[in-house]
N, C-alpha and C. Protein backbone atom coordinates (compact mmCIF):
# COMPACT_ATOMS: atom_id res chain seq x y z
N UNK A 1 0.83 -1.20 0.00
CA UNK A 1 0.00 0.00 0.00
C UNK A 1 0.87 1.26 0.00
N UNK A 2 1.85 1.27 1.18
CA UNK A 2 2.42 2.24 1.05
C UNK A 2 3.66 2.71 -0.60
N UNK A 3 4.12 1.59 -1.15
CA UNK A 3 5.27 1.77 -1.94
C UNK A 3 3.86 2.33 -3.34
N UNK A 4 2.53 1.58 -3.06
CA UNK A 4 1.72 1.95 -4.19
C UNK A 4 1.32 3.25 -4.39
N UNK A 5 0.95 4.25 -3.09
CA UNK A 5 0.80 5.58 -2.58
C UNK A 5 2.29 6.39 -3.52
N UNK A 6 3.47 5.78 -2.76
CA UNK A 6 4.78 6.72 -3.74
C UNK A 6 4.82 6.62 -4.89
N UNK A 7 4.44 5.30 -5.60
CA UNK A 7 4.55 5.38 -6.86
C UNK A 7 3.79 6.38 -7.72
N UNK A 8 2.25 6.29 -7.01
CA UNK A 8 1.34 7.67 -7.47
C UNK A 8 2.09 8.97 -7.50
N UNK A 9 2.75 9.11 -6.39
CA UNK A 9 3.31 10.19 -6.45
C UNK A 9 4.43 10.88 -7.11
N UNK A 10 5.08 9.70 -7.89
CA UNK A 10 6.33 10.06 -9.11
C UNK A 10 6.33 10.93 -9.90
N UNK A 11 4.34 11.28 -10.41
CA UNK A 11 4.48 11.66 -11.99
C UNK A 11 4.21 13.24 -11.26
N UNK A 12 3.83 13.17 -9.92
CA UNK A 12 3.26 14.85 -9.57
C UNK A 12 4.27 15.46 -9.47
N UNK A 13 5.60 14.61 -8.56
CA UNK A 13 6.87 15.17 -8.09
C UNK A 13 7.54 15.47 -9.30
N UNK A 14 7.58 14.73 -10.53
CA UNK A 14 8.01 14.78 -11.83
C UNK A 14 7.79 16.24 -12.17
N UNK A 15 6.60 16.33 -12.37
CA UNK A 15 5.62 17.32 -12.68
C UNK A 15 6.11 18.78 -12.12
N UNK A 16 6.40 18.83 -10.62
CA UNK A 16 6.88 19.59 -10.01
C UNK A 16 8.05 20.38 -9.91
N UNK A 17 9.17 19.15 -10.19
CA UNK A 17 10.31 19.19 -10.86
C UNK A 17 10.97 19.97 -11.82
N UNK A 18 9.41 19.36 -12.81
CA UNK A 18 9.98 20.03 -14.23
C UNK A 18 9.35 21.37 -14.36
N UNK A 19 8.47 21.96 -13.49
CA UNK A 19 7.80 23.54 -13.67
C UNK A 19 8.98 23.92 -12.63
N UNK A 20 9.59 23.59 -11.71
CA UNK A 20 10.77 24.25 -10.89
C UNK A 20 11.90 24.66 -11.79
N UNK A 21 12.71 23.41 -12.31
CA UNK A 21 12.92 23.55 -13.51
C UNK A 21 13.23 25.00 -14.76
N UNK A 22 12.02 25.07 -15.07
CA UNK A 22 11.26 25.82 -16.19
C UNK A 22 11.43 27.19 -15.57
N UNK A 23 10.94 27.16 -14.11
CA UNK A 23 11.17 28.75 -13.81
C UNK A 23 12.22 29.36 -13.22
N UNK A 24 13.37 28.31 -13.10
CA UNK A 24 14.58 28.45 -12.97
C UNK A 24 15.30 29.35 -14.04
N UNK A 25 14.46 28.32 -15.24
CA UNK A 25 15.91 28.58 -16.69
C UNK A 25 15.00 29.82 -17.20
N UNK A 26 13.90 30.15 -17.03
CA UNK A 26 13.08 31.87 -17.05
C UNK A 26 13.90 32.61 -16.70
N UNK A 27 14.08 32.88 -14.99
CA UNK A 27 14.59 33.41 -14.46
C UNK A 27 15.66 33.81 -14.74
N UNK A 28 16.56 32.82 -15.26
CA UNK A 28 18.24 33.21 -15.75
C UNK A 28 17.89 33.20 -16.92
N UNK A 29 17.40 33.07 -18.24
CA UNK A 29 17.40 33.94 -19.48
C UNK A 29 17.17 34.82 -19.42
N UNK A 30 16.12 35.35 -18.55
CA UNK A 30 15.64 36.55 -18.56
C UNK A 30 16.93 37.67 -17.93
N UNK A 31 17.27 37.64 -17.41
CA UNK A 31 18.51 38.19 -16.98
C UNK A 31 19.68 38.37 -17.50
N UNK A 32 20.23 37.01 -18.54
CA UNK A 32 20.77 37.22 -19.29
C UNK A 32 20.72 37.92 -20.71
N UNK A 33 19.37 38.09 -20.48
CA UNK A 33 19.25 38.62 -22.09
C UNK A 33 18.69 40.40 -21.95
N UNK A 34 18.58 40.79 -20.79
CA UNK A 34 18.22 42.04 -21.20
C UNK A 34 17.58 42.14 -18.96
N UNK A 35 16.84 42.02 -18.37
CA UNK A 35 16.58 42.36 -17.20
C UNK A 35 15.48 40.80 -16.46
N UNK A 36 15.97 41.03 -15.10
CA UNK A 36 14.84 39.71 -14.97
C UNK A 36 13.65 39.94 -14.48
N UNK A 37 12.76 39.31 -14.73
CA UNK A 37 11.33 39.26 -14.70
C UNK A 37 11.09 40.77 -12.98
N UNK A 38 10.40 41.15 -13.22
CA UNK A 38 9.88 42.13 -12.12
C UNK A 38 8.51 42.96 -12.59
N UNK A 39 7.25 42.33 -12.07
CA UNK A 39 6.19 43.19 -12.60
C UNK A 39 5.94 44.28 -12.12
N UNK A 40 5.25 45.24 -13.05
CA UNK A 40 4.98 46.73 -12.80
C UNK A 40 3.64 46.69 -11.95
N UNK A 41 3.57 47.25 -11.05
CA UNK A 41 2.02 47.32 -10.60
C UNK A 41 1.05 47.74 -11.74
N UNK A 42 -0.34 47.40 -11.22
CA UNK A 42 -0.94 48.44 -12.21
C UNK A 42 -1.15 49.26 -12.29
N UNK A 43 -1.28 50.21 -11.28
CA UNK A 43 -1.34 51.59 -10.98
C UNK A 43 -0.24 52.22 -11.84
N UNK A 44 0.93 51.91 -11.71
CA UNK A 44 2.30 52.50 -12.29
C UNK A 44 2.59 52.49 -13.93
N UNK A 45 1.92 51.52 -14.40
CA UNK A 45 1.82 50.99 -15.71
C UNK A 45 0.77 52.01 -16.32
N UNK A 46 -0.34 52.28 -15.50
CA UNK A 46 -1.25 53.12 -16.08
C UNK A 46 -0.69 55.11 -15.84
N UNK A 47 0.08 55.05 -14.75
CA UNK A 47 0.87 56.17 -14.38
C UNK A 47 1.53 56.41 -16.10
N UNK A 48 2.69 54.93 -16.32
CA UNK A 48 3.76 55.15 -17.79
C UNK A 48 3.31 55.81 -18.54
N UNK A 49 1.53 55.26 -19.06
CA UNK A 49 1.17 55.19 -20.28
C UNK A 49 0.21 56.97 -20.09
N UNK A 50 -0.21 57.26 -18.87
CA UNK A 50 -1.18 58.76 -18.52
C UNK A 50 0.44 59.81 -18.73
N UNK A 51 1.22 59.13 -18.32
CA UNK A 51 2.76 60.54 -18.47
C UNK A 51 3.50 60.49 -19.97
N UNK A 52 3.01 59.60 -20.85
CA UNK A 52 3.29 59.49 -22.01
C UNK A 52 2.26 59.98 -22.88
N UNK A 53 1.22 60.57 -22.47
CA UNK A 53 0.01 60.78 -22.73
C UNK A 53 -0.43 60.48 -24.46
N UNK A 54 -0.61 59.08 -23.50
CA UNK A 54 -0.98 58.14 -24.98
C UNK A 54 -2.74 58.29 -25.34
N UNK A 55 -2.53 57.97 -26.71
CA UNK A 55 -3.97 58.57 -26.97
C UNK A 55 -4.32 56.86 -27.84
N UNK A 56 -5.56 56.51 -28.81
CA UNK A 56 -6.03 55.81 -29.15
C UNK A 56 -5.07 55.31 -30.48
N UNK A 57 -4.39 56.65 -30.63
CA UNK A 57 -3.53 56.33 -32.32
C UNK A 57 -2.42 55.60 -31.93
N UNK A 58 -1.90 55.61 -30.78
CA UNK A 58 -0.61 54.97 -30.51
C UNK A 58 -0.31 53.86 -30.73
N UNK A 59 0.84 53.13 -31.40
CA UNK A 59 1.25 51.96 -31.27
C UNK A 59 2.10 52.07 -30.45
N UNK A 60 1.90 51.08 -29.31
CA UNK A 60 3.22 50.19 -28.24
C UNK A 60 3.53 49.77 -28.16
N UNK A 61 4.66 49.49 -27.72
CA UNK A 61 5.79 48.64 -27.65
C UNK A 61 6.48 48.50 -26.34
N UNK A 62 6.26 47.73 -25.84
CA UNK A 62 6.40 47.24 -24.26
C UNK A 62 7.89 46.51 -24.48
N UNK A 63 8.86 46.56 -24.40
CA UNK A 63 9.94 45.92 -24.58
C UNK A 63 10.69 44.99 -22.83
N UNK A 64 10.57 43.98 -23.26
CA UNK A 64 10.50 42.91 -22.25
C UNK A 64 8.42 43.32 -21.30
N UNK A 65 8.00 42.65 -22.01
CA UNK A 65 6.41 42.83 -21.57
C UNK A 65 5.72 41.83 -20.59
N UNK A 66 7.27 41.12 -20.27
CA UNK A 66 6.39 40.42 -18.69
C UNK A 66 4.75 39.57 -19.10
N UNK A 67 4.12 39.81 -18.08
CA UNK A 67 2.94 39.37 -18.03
C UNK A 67 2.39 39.50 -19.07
N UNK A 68 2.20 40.95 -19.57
CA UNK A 68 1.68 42.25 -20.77
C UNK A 68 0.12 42.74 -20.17
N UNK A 69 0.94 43.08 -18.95
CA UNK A 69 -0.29 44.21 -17.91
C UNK A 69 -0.21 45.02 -18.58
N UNK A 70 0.85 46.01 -18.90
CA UNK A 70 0.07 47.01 -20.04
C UNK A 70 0.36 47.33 -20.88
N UNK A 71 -0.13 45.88 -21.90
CA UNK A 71 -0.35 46.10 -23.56
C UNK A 71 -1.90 45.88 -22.69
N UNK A 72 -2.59 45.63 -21.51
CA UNK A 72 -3.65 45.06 -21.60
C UNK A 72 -4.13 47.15 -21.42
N UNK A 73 -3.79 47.21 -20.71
CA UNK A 73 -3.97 48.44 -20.05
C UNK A 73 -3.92 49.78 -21.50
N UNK A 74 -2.68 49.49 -22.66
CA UNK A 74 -2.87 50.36 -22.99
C UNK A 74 -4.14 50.08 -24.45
N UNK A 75 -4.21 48.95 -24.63
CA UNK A 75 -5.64 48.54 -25.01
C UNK A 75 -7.06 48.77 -24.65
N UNK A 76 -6.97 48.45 -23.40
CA UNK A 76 -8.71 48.21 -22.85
C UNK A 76 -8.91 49.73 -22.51
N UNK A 77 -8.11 50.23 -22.10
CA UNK A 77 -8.57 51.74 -21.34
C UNK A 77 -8.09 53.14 -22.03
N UNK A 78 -7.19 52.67 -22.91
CA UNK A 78 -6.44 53.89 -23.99
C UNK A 78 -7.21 53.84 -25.51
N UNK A 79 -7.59 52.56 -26.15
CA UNK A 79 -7.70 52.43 -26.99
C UNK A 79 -6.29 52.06 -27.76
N UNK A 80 -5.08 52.55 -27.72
CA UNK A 80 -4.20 51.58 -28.21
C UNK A 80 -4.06 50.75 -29.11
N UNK A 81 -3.21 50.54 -30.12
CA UNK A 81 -2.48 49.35 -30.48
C UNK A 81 -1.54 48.60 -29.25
N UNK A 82 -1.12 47.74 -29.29
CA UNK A 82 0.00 47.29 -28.27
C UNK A 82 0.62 46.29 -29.00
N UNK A 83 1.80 45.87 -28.84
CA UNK A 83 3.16 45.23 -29.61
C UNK A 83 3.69 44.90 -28.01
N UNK A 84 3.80 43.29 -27.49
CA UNK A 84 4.88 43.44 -26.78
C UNK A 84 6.04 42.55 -27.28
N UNK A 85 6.75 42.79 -26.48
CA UNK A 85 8.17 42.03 -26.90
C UNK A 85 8.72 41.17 -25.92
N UNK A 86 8.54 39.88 -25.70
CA UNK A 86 8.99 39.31 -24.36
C UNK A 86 9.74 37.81 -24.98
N UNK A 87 11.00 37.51 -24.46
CA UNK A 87 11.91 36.70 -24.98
C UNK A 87 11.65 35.24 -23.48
N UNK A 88 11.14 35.38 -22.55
CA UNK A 88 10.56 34.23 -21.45
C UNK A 88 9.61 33.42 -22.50
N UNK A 89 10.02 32.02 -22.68
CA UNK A 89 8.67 31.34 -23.57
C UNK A 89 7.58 31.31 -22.52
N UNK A 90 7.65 31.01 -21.29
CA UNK A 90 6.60 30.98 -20.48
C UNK A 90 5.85 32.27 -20.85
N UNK A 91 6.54 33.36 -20.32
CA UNK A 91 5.57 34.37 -20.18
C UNK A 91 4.77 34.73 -21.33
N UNK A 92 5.45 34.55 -22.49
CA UNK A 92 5.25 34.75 -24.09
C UNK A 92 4.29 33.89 -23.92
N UNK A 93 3.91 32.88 -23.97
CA UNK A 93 3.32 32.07 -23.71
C UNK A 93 1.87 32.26 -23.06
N UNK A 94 1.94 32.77 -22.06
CA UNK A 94 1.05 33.01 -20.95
C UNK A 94 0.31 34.28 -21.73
N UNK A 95 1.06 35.32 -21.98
CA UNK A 95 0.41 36.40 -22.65
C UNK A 95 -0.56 36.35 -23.99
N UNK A 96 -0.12 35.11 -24.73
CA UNK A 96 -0.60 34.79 -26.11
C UNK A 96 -2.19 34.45 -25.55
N UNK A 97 -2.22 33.08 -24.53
CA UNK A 97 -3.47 33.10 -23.87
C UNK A 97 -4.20 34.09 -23.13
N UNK A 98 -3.94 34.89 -22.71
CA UNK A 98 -4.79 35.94 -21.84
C UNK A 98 -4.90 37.16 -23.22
N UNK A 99 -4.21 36.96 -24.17
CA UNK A 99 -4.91 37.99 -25.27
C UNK A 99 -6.16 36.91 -25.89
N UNK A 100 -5.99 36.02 -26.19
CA UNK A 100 -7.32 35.19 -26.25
C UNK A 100 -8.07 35.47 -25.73
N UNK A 101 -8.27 35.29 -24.38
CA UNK A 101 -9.09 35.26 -23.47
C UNK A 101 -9.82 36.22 -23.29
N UNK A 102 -8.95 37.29 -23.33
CA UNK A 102 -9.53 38.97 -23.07
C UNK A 102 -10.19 39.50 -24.35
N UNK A 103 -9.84 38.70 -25.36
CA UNK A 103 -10.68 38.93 -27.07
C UNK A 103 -10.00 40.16 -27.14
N UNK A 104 -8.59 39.95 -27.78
CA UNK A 104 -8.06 41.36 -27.85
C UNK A 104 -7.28 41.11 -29.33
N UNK A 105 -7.44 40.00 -29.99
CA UNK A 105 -6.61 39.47 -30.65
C UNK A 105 -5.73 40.45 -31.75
N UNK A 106 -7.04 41.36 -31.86
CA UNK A 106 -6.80 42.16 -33.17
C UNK A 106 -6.33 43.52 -32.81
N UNK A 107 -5.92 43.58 -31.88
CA UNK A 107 -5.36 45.02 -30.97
C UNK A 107 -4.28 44.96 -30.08
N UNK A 108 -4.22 43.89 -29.64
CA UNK A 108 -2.89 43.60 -28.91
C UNK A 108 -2.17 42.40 -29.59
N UNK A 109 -0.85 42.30 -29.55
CA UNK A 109 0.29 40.62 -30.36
C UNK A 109 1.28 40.97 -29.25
N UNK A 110 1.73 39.65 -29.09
CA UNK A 110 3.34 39.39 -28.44
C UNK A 110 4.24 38.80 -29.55
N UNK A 111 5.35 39.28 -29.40
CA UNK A 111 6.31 38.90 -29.92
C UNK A 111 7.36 38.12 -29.04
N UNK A 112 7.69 36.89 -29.43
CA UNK A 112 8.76 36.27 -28.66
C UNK A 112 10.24 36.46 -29.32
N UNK A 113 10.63 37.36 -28.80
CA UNK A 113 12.35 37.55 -29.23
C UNK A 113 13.31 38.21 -28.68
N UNK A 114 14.25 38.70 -29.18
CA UNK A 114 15.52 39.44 -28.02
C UNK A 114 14.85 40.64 -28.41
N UNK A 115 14.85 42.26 -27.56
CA UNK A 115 14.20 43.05 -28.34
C UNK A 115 14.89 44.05 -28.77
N UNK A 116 16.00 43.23 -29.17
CA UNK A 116 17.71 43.95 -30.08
C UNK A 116 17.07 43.58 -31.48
N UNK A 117 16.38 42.53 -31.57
CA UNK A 117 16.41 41.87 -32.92
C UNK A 117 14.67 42.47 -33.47
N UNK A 118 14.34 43.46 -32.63
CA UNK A 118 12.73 43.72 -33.59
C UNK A 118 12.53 45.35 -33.98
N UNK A 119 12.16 44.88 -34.88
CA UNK A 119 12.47 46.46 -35.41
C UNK A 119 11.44 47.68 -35.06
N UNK A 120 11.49 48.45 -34.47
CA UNK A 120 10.98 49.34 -33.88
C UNK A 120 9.96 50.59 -33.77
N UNK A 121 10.33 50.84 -35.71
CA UNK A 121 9.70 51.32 -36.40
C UNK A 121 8.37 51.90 -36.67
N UNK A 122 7.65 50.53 -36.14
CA UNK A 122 6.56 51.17 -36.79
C UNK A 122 5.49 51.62 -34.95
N UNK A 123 6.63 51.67 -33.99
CA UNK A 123 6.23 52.59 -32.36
C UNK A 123 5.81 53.70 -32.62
N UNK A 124 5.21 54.27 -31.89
CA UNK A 124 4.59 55.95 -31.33
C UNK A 124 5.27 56.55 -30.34
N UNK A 125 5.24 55.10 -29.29
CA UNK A 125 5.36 55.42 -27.76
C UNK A 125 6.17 53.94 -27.76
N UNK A 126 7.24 54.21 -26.77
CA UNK A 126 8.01 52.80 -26.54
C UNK A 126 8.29 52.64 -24.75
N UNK A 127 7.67 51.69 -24.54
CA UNK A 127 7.76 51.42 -22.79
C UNK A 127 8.84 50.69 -22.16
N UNK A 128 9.60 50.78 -20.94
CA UNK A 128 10.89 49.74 -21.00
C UNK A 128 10.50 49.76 -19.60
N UNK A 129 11.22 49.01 -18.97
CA UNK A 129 11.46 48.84 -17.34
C UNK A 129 12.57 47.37 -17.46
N UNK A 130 13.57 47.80 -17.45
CA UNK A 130 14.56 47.01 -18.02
C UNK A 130 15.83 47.19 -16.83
N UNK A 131 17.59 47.50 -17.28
CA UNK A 131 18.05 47.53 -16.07
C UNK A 131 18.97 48.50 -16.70
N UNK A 132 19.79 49.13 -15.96
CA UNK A 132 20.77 50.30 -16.81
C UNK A 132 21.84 49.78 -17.64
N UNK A 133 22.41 48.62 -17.62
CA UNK A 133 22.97 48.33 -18.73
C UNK A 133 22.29 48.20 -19.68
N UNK A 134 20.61 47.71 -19.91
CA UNK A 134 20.38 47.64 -21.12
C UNK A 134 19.45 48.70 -21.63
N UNK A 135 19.77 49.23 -20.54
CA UNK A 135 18.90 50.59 -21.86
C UNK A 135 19.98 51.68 -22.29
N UNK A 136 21.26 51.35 -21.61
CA UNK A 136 22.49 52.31 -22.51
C UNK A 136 23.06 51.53 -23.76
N UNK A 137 22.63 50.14 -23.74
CA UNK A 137 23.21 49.05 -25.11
C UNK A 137 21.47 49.68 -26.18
N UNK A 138 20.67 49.74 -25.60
CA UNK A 138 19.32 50.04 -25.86
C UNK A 138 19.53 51.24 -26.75
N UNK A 139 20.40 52.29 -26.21
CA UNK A 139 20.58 54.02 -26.91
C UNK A 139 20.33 53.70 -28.34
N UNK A 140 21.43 53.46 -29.07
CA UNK A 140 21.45 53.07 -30.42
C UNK A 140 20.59 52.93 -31.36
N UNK A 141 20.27 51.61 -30.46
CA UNK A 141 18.72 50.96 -31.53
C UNK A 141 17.42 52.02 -31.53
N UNK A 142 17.70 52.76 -30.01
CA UNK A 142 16.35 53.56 -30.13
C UNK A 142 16.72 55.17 -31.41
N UNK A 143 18.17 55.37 -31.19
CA UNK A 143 17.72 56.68 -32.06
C UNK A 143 17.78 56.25 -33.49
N UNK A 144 18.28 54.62 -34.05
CA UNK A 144 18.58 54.58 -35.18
C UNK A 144 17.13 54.38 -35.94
N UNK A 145 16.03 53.57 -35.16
CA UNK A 145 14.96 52.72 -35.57
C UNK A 145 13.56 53.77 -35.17
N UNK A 146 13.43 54.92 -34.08
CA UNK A 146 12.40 55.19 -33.40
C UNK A 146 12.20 57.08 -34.47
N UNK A 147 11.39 57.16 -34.91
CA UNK A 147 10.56 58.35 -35.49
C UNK A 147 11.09 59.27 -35.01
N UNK A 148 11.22 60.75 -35.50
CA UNK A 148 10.88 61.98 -34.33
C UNK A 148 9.33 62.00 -34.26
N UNK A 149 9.43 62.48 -33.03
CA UNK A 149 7.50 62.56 -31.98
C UNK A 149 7.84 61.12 -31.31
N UNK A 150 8.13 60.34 -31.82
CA UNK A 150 7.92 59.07 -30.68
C UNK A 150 8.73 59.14 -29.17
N UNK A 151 7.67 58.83 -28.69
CA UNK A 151 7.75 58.82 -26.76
C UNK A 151 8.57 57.12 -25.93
N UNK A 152 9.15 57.79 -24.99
CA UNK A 152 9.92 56.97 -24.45
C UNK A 152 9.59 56.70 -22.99
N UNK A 153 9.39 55.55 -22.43
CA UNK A 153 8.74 55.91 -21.02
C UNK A 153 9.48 54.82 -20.34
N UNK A 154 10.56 55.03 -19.69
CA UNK A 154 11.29 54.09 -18.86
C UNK A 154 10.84 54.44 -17.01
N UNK A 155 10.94 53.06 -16.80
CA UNK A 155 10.78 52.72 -15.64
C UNK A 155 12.00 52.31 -14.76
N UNK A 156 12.14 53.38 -13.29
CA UNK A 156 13.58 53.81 -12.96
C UNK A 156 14.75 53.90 -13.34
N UNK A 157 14.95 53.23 -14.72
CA UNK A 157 16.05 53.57 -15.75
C UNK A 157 16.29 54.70 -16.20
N UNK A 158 17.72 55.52 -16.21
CA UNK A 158 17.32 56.79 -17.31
C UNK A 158 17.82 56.42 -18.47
N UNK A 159 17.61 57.85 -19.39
CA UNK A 159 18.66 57.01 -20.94
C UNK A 159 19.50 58.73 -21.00
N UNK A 160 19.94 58.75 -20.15
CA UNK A 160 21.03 60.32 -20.23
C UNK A 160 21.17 61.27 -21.46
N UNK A 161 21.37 60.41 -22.55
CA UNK A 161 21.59 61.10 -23.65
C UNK A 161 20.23 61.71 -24.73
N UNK A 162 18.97 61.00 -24.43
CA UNK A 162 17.64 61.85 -24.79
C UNK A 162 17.27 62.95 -24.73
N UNK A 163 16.48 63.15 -24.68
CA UNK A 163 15.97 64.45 -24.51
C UNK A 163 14.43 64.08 -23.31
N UNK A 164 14.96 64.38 -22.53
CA UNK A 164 13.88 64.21 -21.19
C UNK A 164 13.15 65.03 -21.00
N UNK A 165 11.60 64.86 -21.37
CA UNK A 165 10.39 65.54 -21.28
C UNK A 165 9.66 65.59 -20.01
N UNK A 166 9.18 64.79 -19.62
CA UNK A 166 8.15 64.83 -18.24
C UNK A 166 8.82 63.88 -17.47
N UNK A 167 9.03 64.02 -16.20
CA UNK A 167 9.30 62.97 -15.04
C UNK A 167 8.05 63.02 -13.85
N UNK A 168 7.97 61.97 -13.37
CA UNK A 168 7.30 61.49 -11.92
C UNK A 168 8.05 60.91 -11.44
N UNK A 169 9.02 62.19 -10.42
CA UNK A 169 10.26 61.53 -9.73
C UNK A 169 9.98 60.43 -8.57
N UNK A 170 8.53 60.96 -7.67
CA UNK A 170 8.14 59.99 -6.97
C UNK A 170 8.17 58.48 -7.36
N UNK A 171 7.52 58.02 -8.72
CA UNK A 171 7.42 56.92 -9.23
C UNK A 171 8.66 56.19 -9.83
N UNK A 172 9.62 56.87 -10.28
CA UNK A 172 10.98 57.09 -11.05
C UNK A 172 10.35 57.16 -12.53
N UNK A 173 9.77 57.58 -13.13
CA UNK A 173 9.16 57.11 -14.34
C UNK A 173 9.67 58.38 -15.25
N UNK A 174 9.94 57.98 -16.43
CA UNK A 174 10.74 59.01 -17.35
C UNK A 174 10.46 59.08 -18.53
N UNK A 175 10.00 60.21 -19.42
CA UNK A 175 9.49 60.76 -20.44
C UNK A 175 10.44 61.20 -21.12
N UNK A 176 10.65 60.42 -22.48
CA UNK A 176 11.55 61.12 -23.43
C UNK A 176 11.19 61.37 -25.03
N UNK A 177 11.78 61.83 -25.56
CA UNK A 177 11.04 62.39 -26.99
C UNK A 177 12.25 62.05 -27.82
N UNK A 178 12.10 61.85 -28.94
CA UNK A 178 12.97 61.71 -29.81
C UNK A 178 13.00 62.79 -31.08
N UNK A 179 13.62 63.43 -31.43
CA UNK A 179 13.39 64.30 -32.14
C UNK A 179 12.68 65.86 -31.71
N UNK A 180 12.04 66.17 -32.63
CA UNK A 180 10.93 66.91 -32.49
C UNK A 180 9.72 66.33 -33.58
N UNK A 181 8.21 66.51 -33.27
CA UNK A 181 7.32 66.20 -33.57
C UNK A 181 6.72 67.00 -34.96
């Protein structure tokens, strides 16, 4: 009875294992490739997108988009396009279903990739909460690929060399412009 009880229990511990596992090797890609996983509240996310003062025309671009609290946010309550960019297959993953779910299909997409490798172009407004090495490797790609008028909204990161429009020092949240409009 008893060895029959453990044996039941192989495929759960298995099971257990392999999602421990899984959010192990998250955890360290994510870190290695650009910042590790840390969600934005929602309050703060809706703070990014009210100090970027995004309107219905905007396309976003959430770069490392986590969960994609707000591609949801700048969808459901902005009107929005949203683009995120998240290189975690889990989370990529997770986000693909909750845009299902939320019936957003045709207004919000995730992209699973490094977000060195996506081209940027066709942003309004670009969101980061990333770590200070990668939003100074980040400089580049943003002035080579991003419009003038397009908005920059980093989360406690700065990018020094922009042009810094609005801050909410309380929040650390940072407004930048590229160009002129």
């Amino acid at each position: 009875m008893l060895i029959d009880t453990f044996m039941s229990l192989i495929p759960v511990g298995c099971l257990v294992l392999l999602l421990a596992v899984a959010g192990i090797v998250s955890i360290l890609w994510t870190e290695l490739k650009g910042a590790p996983y840390v969600a934005t509240p929602r309050r703060t996310a809706r703070r990014m997108l009210e100090l970027a003062e995004i309107s219905s025309e905007d396309v976003v671009y959430d770069l490392g988009s986590g969960d994609g609290r707000l591609l949801w946010l700048a969808a459901q309550e902005f009107g929005a396009r949203a683009v995120g960019v998240e290189i975690d297959p889990i989370r990529y993953a997770w986000t693909k279903v909750l845009i299902r779910l939320k019936g957003l299909q045709g207004q919000v997409q995730v992209i699973r990739a490094d977000l060195f490798k996506v081209d940027l172009r066709p942003a309004s407004l670009v969101t980061v909460y990333l770590s200070r090495e990668t939003n100074r490797l980040l400089m580049e790609k943003l002035g080579n690929e991003l419009s003038p008028g397009t908005r920059i909204v980093s989360r406690k990161y700065t990018f020094p060399a922009l042009n810094l429009i609005r801050e909410d020092v309380a929040e650390e949240l940072y407004v930048y412009l590229i160009g002129k409009a």
